[in-house]
C-alpha atoms as a PDB file:
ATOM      1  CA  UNK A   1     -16.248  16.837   0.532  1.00  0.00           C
ATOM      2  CA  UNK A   2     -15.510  16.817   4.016  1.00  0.00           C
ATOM      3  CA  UNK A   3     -11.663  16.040   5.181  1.00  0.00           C
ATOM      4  CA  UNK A   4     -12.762  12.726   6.730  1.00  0.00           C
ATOM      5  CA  UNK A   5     -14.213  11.890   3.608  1.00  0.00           C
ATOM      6  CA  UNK A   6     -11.312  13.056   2.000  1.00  0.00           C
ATOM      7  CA  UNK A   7      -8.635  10.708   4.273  1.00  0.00           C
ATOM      8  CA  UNK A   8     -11.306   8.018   2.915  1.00  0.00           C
ATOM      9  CA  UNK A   9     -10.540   8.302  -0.661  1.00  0.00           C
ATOM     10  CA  UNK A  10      -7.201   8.320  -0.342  1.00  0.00           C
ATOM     11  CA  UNK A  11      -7.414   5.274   1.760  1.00  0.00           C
ATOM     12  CA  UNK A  12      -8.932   2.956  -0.835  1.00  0.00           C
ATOM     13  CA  UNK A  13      -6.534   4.774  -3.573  1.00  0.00           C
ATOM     14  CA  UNK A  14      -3.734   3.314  -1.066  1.00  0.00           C
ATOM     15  CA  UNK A  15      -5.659   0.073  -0.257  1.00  0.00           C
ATOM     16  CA  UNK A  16      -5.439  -1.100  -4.350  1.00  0.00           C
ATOM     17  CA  UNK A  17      -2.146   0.805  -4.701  1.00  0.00           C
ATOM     18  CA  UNK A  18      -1.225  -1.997  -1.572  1.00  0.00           C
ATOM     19  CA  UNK A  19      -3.109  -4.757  -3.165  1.00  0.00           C
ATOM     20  CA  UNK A  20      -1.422  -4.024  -6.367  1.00  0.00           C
ATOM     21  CA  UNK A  21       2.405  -4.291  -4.952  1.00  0.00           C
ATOM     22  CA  UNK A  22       1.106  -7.857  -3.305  1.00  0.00           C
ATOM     23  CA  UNK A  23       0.367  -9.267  -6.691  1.00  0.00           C
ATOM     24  CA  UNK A  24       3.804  -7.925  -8.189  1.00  0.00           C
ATOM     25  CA  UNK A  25       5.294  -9.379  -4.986  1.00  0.00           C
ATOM     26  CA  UNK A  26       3.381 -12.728  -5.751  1.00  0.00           C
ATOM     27  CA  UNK A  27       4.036 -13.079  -9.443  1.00  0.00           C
ATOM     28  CA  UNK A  28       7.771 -12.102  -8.744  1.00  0.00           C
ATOM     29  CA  UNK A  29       7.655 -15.118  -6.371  1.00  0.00           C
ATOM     30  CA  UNK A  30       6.291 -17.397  -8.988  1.00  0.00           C
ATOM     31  CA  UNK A  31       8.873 -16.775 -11.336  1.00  0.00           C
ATOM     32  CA  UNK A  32      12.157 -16.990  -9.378  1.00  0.00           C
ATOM     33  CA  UNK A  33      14.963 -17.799 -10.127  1.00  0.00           C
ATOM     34  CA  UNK A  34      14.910 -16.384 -12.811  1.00  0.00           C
ATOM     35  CA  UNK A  35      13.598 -13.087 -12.627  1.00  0.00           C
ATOM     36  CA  UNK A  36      15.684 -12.616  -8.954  1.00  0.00           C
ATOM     37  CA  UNK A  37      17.384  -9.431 -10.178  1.00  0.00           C
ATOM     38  CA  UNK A  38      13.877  -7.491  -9.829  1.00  0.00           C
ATOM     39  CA  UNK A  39      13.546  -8.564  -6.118  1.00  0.00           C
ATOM     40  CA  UNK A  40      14.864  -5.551  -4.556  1.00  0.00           C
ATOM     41  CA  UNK A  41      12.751  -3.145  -6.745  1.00  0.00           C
ATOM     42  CA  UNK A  42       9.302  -4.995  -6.380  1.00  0.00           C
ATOM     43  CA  UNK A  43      10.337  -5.560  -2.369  1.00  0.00           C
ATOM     44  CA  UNK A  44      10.825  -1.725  -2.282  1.00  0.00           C
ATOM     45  CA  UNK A  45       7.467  -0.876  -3.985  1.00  0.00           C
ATOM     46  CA  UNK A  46       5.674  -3.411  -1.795  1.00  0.00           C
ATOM     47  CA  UNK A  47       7.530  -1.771   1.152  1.00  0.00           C
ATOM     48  CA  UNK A  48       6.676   2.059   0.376  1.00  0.00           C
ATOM     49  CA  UNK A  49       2.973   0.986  -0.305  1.00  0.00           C
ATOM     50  CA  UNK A  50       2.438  -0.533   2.625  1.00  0.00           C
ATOM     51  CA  UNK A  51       4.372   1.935   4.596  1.00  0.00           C
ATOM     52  CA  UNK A  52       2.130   4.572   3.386  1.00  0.00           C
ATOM     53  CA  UNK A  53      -1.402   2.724   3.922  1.00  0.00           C
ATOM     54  CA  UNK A  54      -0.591   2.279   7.638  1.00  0.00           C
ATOM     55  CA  UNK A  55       0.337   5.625   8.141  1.00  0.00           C
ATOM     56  CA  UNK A  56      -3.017   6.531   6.500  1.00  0.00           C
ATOM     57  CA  UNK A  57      -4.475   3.791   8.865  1.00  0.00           C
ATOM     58  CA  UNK A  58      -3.383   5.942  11.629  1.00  0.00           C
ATOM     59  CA  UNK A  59      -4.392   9.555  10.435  1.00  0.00           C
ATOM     60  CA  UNK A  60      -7.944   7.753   9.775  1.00  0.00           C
ATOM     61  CA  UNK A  61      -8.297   6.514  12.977  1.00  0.00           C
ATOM     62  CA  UNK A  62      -7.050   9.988  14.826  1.00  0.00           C
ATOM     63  CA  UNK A  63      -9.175  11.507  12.443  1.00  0.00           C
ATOM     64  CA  UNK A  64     -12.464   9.598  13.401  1.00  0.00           C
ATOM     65  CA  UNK A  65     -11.243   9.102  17.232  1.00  0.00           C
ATOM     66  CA  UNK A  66     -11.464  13.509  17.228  1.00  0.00           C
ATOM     67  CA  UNK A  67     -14.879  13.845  15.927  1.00  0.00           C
END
């Protein structure tokens, strides 16, 4: 497997691990109040996740931009 292929793979792992912490995001939402204390956790998850796929974004595109 080549290394662009590679940054591919772990792109979509990163794209449902995103898509994952947008639904715990959303459910939190749905039941607040009362489940407020796990806001900071869930936010933090969210956060990381999406911090990572756009740094993947980025290596991808350098990636593809140097072949």
């Amino acid at each position: 497997m080549s290394d662009l292929e590679e940054l591919r793979k772990r792109m979509r792992k990163l794209q449902s691990r995103a898509g994952t912490a947008m639904m715990e995001l959303h459910d939190l939402a749905e039941d607040l109040p009362s489940k407020w204390t796990e806001i900071m956790a869930v936010a933090e998850k969210a956060f990381r996740a999406f911090a990572e796929l756009d740094a993947m974004k980025r290596e991808l595109a350098e990636s593809e931009n140097a072949q």
